[in-house]
Protein backbone atom coordinates (compact mmCIF):
# COMPACT_ATOMS: atom_id res chain seq x y z
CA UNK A 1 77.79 52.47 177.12
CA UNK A 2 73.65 52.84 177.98
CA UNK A 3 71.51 54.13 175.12
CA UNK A 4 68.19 54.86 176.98
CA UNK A 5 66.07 55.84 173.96
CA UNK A 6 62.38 55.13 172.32
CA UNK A 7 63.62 51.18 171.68
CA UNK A 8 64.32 50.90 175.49
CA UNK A 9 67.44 50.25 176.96
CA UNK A 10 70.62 48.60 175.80
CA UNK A 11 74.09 48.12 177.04
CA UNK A 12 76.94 46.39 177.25
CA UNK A 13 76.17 43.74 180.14
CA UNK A 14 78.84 45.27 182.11
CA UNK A 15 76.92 48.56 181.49
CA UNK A 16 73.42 46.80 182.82
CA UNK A 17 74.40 47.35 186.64
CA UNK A 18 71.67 45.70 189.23
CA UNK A 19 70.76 49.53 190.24
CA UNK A 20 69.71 50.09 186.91
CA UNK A 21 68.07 47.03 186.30
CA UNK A 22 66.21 47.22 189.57
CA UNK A 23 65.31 50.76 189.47
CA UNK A 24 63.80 50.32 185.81
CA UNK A 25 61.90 48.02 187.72
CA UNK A 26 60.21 49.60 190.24
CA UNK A 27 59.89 52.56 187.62
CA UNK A 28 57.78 50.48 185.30
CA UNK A 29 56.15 48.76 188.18
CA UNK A 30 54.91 52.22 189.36
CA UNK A 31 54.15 53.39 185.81
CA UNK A 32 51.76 50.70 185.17
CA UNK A 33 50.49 50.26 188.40
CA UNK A 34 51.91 46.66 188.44
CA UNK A 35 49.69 44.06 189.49
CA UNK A 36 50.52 41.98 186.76
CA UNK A 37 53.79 42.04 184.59
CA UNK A 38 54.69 39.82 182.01
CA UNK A 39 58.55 39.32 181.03
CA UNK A 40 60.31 37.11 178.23
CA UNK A 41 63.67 37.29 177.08
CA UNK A 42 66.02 36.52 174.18
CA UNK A 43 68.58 33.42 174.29
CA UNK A 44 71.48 35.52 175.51
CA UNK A 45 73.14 34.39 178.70
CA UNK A 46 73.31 37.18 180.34
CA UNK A 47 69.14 37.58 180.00
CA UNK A 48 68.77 34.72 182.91
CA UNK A 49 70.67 37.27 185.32
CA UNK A 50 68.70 40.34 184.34
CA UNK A 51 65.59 38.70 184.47
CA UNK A 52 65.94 37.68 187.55
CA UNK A 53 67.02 40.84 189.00
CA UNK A 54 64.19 42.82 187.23
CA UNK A 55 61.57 40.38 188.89
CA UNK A 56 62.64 41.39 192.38
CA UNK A 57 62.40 44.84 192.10
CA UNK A 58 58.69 43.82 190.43
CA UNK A 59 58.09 41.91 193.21
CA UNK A 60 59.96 44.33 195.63
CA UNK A 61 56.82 46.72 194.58
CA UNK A 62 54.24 44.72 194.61
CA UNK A 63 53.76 43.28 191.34
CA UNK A 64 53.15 39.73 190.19
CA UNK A 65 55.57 38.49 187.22
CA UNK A 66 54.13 35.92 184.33
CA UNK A 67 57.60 34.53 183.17
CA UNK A 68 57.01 32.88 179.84
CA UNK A 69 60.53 31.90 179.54
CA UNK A 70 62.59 32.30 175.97
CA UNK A 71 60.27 33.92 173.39
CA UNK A 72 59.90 36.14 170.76
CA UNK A 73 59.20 39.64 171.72
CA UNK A 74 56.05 39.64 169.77
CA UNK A 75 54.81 36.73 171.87
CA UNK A 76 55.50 38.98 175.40
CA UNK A 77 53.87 41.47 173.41
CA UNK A 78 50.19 39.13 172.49
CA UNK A 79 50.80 37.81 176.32
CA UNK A 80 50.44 41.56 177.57
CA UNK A 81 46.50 41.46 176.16
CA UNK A 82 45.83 37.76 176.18
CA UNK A 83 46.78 37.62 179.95
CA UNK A 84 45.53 41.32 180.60
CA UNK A 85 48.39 42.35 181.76
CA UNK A 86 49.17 45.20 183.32
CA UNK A 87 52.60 45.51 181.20
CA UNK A 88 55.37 43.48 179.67
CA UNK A 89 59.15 43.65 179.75
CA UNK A 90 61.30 42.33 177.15
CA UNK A 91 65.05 41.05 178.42
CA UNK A 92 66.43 41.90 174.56
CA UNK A 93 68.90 43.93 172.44
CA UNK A 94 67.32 42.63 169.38
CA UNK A 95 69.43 42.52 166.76
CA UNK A 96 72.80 43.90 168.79
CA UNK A 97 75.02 41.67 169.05
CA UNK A 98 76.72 40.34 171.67
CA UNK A 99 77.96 41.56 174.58
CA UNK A 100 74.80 43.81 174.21
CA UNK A 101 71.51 43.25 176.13
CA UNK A 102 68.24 45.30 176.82
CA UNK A 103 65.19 46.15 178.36
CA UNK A 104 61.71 46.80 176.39
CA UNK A 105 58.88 47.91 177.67
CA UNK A 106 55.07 47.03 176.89
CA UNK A 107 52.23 48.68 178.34
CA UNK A 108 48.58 47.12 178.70
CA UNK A 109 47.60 47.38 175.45
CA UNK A 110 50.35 45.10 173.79
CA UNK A 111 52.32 48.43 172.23
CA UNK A 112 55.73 49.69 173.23
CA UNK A 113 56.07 52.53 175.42
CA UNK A 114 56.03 56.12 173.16
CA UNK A 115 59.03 58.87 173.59
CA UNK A 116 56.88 60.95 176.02
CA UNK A 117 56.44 57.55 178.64
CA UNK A 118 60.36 56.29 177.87
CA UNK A 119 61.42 59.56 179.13
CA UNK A 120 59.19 59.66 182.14
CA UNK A 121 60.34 56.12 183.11
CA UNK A 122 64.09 57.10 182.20
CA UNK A 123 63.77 59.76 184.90
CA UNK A 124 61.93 58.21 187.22
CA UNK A 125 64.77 55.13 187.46
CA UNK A 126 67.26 57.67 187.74
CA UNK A 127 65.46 59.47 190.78
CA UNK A 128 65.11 56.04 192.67
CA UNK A 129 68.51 54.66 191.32
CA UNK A 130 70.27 57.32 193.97
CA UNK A 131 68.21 55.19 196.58
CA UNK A 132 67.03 51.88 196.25
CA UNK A 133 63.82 51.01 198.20
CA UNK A 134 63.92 47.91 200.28
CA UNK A 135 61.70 45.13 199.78
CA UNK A 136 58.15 45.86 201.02
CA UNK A 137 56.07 43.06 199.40
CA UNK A 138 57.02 39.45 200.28
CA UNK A 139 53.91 37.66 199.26
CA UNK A 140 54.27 38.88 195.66
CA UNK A 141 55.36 35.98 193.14
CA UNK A 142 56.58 34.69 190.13
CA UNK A 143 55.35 31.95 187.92
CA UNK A 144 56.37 30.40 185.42
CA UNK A 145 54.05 30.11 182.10
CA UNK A 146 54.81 27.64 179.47
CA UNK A 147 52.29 28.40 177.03
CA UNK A 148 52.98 31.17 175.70
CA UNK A 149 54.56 30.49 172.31
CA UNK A 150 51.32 27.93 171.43
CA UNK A 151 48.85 30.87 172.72
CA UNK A 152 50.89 33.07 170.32
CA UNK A 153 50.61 30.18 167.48
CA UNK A 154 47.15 29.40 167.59
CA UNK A 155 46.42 33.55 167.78
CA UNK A 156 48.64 33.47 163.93
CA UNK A 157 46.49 30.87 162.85
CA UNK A 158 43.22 32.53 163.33
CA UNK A 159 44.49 35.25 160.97
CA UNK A 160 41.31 35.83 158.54
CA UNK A 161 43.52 36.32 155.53
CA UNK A 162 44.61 32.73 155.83
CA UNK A 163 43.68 29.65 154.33
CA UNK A 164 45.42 27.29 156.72
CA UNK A 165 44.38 23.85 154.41
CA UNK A 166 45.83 25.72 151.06
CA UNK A 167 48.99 26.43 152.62
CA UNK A 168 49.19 22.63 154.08
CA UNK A 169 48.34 21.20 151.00
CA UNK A 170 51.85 23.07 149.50
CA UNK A 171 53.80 21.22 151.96
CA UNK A 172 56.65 24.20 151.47
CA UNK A 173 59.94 22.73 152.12
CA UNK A 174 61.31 25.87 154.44
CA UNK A 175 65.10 26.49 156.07
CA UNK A 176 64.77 28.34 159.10
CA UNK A 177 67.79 30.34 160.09
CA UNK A 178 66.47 31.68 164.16
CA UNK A 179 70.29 32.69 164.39
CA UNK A 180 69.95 30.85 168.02
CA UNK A 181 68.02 33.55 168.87
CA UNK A 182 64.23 33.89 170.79
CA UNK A 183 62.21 32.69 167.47
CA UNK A 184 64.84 29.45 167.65
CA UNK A 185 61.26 27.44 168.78
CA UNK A 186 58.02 29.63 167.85
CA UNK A 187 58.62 29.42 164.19
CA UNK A 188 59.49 25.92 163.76
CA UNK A 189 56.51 24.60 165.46
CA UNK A 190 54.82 27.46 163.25
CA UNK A 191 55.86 25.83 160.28
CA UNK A 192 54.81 22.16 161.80
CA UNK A 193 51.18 23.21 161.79
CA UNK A 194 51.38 24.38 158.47
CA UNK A 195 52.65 21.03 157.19
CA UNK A 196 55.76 22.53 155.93
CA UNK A 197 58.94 20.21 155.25
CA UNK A 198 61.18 22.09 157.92
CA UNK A 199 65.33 22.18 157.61
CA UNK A 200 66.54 24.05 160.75
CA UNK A 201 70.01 25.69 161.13
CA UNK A 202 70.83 28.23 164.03
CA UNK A 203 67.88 27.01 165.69
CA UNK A 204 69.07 26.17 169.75
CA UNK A 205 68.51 27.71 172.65
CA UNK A 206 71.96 27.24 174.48
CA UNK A 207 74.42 28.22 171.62
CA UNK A 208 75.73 31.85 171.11
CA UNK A 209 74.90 33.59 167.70
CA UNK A 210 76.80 31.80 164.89
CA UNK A 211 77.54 35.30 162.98
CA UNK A 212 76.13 38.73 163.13
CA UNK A 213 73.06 38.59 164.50
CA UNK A 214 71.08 41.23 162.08
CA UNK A 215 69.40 39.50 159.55
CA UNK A 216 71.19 41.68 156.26
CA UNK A 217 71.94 39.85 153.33
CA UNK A 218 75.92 39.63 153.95
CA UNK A 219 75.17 37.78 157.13
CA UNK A 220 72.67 35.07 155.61
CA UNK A 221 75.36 32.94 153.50
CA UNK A 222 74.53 30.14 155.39
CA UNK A 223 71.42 29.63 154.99
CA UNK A 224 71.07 30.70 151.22
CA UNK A 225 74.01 28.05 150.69
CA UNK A 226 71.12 25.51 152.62
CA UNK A 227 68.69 26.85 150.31
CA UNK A 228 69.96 26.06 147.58
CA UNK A 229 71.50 22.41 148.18
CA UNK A 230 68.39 21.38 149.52
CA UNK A 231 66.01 22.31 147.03
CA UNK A 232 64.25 24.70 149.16
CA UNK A 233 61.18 26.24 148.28
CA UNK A 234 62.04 29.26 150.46
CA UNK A 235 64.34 30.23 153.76
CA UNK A 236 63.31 32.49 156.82
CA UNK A 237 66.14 34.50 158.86
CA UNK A 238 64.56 36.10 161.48
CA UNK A 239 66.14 38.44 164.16
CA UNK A 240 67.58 37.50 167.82
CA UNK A 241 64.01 38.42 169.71
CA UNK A 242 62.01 37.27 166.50
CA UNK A 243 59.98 40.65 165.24
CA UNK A 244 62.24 40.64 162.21
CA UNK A 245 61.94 38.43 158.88
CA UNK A 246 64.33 38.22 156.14
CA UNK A 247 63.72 36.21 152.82
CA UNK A 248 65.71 33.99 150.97
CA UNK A 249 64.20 32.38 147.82
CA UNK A 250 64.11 29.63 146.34
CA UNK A 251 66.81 30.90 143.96
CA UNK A 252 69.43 31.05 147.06
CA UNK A 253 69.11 34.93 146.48
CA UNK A 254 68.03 36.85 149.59
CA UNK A 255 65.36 39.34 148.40
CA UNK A 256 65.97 42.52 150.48
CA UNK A 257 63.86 42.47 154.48
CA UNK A 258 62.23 45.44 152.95
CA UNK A 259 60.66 43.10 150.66
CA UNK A 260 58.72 41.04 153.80
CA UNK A 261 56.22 44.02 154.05
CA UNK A 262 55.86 44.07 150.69
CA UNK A 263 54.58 40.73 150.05
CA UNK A 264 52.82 40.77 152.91
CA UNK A 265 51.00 44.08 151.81
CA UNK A 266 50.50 42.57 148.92
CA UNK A 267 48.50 39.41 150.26
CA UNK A 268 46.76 41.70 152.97
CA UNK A 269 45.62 44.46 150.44
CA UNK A 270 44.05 41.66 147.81
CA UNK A 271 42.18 40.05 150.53
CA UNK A 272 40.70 43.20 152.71
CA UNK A 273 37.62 43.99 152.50
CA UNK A 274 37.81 47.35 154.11
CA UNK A 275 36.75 50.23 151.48
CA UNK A 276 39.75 52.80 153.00
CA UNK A 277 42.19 51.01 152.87
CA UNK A 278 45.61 52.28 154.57
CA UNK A 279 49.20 51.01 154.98
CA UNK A 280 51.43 52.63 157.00
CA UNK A 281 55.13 52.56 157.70
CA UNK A 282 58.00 54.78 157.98
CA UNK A 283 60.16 57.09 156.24
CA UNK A 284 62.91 54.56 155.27
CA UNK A 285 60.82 52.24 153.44
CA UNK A 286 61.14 51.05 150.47
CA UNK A 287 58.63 52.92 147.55
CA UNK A 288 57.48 49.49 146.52
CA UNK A 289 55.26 49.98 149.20
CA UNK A 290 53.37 52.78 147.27
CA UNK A 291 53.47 51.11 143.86
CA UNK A 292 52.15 47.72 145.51
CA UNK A 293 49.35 50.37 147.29
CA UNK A 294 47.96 51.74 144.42
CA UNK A 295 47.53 48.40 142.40
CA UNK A 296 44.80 48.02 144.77
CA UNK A 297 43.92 51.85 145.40
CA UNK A 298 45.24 52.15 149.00
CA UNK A 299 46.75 55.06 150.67
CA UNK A 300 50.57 54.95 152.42
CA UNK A 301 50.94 57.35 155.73
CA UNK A 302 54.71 57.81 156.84
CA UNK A 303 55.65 58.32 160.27
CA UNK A 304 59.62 58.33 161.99
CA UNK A 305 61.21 55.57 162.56
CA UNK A 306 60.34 53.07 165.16
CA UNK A 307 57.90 50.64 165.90
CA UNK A 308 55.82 52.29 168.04
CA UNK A 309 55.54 55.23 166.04
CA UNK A 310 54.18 53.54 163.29
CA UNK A 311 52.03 51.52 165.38
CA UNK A 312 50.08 54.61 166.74
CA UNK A 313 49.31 55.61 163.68
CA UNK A 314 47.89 52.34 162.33
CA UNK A 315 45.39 52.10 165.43
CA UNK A 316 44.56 55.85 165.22
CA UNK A 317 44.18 56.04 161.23
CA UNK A 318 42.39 52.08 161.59
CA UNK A 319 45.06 50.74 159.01
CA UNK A 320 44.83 47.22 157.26
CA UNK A 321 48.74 46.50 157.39
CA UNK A 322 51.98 48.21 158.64
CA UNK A 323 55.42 47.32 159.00
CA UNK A 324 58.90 48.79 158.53
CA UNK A 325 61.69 48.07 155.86
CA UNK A 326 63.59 46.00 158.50
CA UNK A 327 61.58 42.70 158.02
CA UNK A 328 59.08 43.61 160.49
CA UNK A 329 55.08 43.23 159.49
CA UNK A 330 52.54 44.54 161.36
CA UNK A 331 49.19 43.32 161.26
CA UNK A 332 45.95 44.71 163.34
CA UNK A 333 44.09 41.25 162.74
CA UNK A 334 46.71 39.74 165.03
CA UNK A 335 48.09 42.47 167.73
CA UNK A 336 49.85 45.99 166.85
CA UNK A 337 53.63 44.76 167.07
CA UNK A 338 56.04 43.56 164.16
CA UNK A 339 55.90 39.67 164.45
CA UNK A 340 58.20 37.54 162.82
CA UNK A 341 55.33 35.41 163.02
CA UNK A 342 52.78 36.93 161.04
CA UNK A 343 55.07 37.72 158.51
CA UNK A 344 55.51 34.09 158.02
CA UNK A 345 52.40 32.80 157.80
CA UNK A 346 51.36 35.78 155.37
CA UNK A 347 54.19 35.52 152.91
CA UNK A 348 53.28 31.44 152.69
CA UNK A 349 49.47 32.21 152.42
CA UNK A 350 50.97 34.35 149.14
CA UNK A 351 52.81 32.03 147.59
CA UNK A 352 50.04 28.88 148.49
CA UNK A 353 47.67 31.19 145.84
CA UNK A 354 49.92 30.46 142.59
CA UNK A 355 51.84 27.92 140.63
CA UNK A 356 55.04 30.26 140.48
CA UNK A 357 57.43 30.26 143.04
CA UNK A 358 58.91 32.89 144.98
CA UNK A 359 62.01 34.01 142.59
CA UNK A 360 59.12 34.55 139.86
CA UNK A 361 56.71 36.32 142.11
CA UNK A 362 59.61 38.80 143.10
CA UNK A 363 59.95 39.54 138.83
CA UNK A 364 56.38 40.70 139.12
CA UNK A 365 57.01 43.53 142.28
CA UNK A 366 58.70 46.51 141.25
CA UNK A 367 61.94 46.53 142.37
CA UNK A 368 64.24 49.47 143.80
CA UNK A 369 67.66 49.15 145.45
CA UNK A 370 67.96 50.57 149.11
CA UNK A 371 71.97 51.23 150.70
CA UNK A 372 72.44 51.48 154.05
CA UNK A 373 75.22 53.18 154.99
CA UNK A 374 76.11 53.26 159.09
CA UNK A 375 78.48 56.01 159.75
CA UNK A 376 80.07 56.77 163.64
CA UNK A 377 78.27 59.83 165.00
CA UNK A 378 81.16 61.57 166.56
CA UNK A 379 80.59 64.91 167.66
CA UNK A 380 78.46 66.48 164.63
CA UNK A 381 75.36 67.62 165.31
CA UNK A 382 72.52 66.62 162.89
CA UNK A 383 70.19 69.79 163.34
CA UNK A 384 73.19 72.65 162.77
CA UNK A 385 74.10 70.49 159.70
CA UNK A 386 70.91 70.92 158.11
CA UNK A 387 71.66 74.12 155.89
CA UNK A 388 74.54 72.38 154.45
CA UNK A 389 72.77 68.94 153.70
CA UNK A 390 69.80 71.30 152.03
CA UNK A 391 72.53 72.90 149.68
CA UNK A 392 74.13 69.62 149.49
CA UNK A 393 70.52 68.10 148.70
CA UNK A 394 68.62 70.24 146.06
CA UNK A 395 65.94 68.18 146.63
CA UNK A 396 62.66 68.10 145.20
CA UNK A 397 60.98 68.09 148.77
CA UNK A 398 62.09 67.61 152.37
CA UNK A 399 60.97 65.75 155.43
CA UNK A 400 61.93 66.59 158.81
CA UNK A 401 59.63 64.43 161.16
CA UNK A 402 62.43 62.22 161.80
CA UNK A 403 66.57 63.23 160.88
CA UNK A 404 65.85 64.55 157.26
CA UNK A 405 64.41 62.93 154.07
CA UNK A 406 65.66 64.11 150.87
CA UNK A 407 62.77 63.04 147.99
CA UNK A 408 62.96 63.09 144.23
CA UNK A 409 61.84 61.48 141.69
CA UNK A 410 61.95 57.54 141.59
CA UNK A 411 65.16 57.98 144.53
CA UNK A 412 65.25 59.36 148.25
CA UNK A 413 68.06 59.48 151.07
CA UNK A 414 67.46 59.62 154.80
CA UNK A 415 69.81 61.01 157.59
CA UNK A 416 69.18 60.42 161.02
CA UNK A 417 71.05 59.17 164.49
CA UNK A 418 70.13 55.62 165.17
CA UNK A 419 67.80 55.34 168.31
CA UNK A 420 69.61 52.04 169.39
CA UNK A 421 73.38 52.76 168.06
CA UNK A 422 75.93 55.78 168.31
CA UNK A 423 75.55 55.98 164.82
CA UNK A 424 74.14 58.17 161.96
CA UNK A 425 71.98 56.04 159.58
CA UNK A 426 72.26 57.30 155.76
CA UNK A 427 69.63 55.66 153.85
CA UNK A 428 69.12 55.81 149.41
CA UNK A 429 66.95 54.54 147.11
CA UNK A 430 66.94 54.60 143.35
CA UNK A 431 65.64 51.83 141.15
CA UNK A 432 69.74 50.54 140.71
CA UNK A 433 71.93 50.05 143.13
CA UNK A 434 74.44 52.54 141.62
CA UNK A 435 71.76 55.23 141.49
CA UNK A 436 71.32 54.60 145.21
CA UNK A 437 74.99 55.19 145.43
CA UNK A 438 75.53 57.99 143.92
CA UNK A 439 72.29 59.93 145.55
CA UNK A 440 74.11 58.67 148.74
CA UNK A 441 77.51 59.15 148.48
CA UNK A 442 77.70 63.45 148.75
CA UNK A 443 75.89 62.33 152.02
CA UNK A 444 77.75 60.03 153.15
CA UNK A 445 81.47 62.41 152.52
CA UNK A 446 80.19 65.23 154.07
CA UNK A 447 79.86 62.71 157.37
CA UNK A 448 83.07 60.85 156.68
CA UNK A 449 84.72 64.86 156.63
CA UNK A 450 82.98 66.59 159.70
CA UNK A 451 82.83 63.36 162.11
C-alpha cells in the first residue's frame, strides 16, 4: 500500500519500488530547481537503499546531494536554510512502524511541501514514472556532511528564551527513550551540553524498534519503569525521525504528548516580549492550550491538521510558538518545523525556573483528558456522513476546515481520515477521561456500524 498525501509518501518497502523512488526524484529535483538537495534519513534499514536510489535520480538531473547521514528530520529541515539549500528530502515514515518507510519533502525555506505542491509533485512522478529518463549529468555528486546534528545543536542553544548556565546548574538526571530511532544521537549530546545526568535506553543506531514506535503512553513502560528506579528527574520519548516529544515525570507517570506544547507555551509565552502575542496549532489540540494562553493574554488560531498547515500560519500571522498535540513544538526563534529538540531544551529551561519538580508543575496546568480512538476506514465516506454525525452531534458549534469538529462546552470530538494511515481518527476531550468517552463513543458506533 502507497499513501501519497500532505505528510509525503509512505509504504510498505515492498511498496517503495526504484521507479517510484527515482521518479519522486527527478520530480522534486525539477520542482526545486535542484542545485542543491539535502537528504537525511531515519535508522530503518531499508532507508540506506532508498537513499541511495533517490540520490541518483538527484544526480541523474543535475542536482548536488548534502547527505548528513542518520538525523532527525528537524535537523534536514535547519540544514535546508543553514546550507541554503535548494530543498531537503527526508528517508522517514515517522512514527509507522516497521515494514513502513517514506519520503518527505522540504523546500528552500526549511517548511514541508503544502497540499497544492504534494499534488503537483505526486503527478509529476507519475508522468515520468511511465518513462524513466536516463542519466544526463555525470559530474553531479554526493557528499557526505557530518555536522549536521552539532549545527542543529548549537542553533537550539542560541534559543533567546534560554538560560543555558540555569539549566546546567540543575544537572537534571534525564532517561532518554530515542526508540532506536533518528534522535538515538542528537538528543543525548543535547542533554551533554546542558550538563544533564543522562540514562539512555533505545538509543542505537543499528537495532530495530524495541516496541511500537509511536511515542503513546501504552508504549512507554519501559522507560517510565527506568524513571522511576533511577530516581529520575524526568524521561524524554521521542518519535522514530525525532520531531515528536513525549514526557514522563519524575513520578514514572507519562503526562499526555499534548502536554509538550503546553509547557513549552507556557515557558515561551512568560518570556516573549512581543505585545500580540499568538499561538497556533490545530484542531485536535488539547484546550489547555487556550487556558495556558490567556494567563498571559495571548490569542490561539486553529488550522487542520498537519505540520505544515500550522506552520503557514505561524509565519503568516508572525506567531511566538506553535506545535500540535502529538509532542511536536514549534518555535520561530529556531526554524518553522516541530523539533524534538526544541521541545527539550524548552521544557528543561521551565523546570530550571522553580524548586518544584515536574509532577507538581503538571498540578498547576489545567488538565483535560483527550481519547484517541483509530478506527479502519473501509468504504464510508466522511463527507456523505456528515448529516448523520450533525444529528448524531447536537453540537454547540461545528468546524469543517479539516474532517469535522464537534465543540461544546469544556469537551470537543474530531472526525477525520488520517493523512498517513487508512484510518479514520476520532478524537474527545472532556476534563475526565469518562466524559471524553462518552462524548466519543456515539462517534465511534456509528463507524464501528457503517465501516
Amino acid at each position: 500500500m502507497l499513501i501519497e498525501s500532505l505528510s509525503g509518501v509512505r509504504g510498505y518497502e515492498t511498496d517503495l519500488s526504484e521507479n517510484v523512488i527515482k521518479s519522486y526524484g527527478y520530480a522534486f529535483s525539477e520542482m526545486m530547481n535542484g542545485i542543491k538537495i539535502v537528504i537525511g534519513r531515519d535508522t530503518r534499514i531499508s532507508g540506506e537503499k532508498i537513499k541511495n536510489t533517490i540520490t541518483v535520480a538527484l544526480n541523474s538531473s543535475g542536482a548536488s546531494v548534502m547527505d548528513l547521514g542518520i538525523c532527525p528530520t528537524p535537523t534536514v529541515q535547519y540544514a535546508v536554510e543553514y546550507q541554503n539549500a535548494s530543498g531537503g528530502i527526508v528517508v522517514t515514515a515517522s512514527h509507522n512502524p516497521l515494514p513502513w518507510n517514506g519520503l518527505k519533502f522540504i523546500g528552500p525555506d526549511g517548511l514541508f511541501l503544502d497540499a497544492k505542491q504534494m499534488n503537483w509533485l505526486k503527478n509529476r512522478r507519475m508522468e515520468i514514472g511511465i518513462n524513466l529518463p536516463k542519466i544526463k549529468y555525470l559530474n553531479s555528486k554526493s557528499i557526505l556532511y557530518e555536522n549536521a546534528i552539532k549545527d542543529h545543536i548549537d542553533s537550539v542553544l542560541r534559543i533567546p528564551y534560554l538560560n543555558i548556565k540555569k539549566i546546567q546548574d540543575k544537572k537534571f538526571k534525564v532517561v532518554v527513550d530515542a526508540v532506536n530511532g533518528a534522535a538515538y544521537k542528537a538528543i543525548p549530546e543535547l542533554l551533554t551540553e546542558l550538563n544533564c545526568e543522562i540514562i539512555p535506553i533505545n538509543c542505537s543506531c543499528d537495532k530495530s524498534f524495541p516496541r511500537s514506535p509511536e511515542p503513546l503512553p501504552e508504549n512507554l513502560g519501559e522507560l517510565m519503569d527506568k524513571v522511576l528506579s533511577t530516581g529520575a528527574d524526568i524521561g524524554f520519548a521521542i518519535d522514530p525521525d525525532g520531531d515528536r516529544l513525549a514526557i514522563v515525570s519524575d513520578k514514572g507517570k507519562p503526562i499526555s504528548e499534548e502536554y509538550t506544547l503546553v509547557l513549552a507555551e507556557k515557558l515561551v509565552l512568560s518570556k516573549s516580549t512581543n505585545k500580540n502575542k499568538i499561538v497556533v496549532t490545530n484542531l485536535s489540540t488539547t484546550m489547555a492550550v487556550d487556558d495556558i494562553a490567556r494567563d498571559f493574554n495571548a490569542r490561539v488560531i486553529r488550522t487542520p491538521i498537519g505540520e505544515i498547515n500550522v506552520a503557514k500560519k505561524m509565519r503568516e500571522v508572525n506567531a511566538v510558538i506553535g506545535g500540535e498535540g502529538n509532542g511536536g513544538v514549534i518555535l520561530p526563534d529556531a526554524h518553522l518545523g516541530r523539533d524534538s529538540l526544541v521541545g527539550t531544551a524548552l521544557v528543561l529551561q521551565l523546570l530550571s525556573e522553580g524548586d518544584c519538580s515536574l509532577s507538581n508543575l503538571m498540578k498547576k496546568i489545567p488538565k483535560y483528558s483527550i481519547i484517541k480512538n483509530k478506527l479502519q476506514k473501509g468504504k464510508i465516506d466522511l463527507n456523505s456522513s456528515l448529516p448523520q454525525l450533525i444529528k448524531i452531534a447536537a453540537a454547540d458549534s461545528i468546524n469543517t476546515d479539516d474532517g469535522v469538529k464537534f465543540i461544546w462546552e469544556n469537551k470537543w470530538v474530531h472526525v477525520r481520515p488520517s493523512n498517513t494511515e487508512p484510518i479514520i481518527r476520532i478524537y474527545s476531550e472532556a476534563p475526565s477521561k469518562i466524559e471524553a468517552e462518552k462524548v466519543a463513543a456515539p462517534f465511534v458506533e456509528f463507524f464501528d456500524i457503517n465501516s
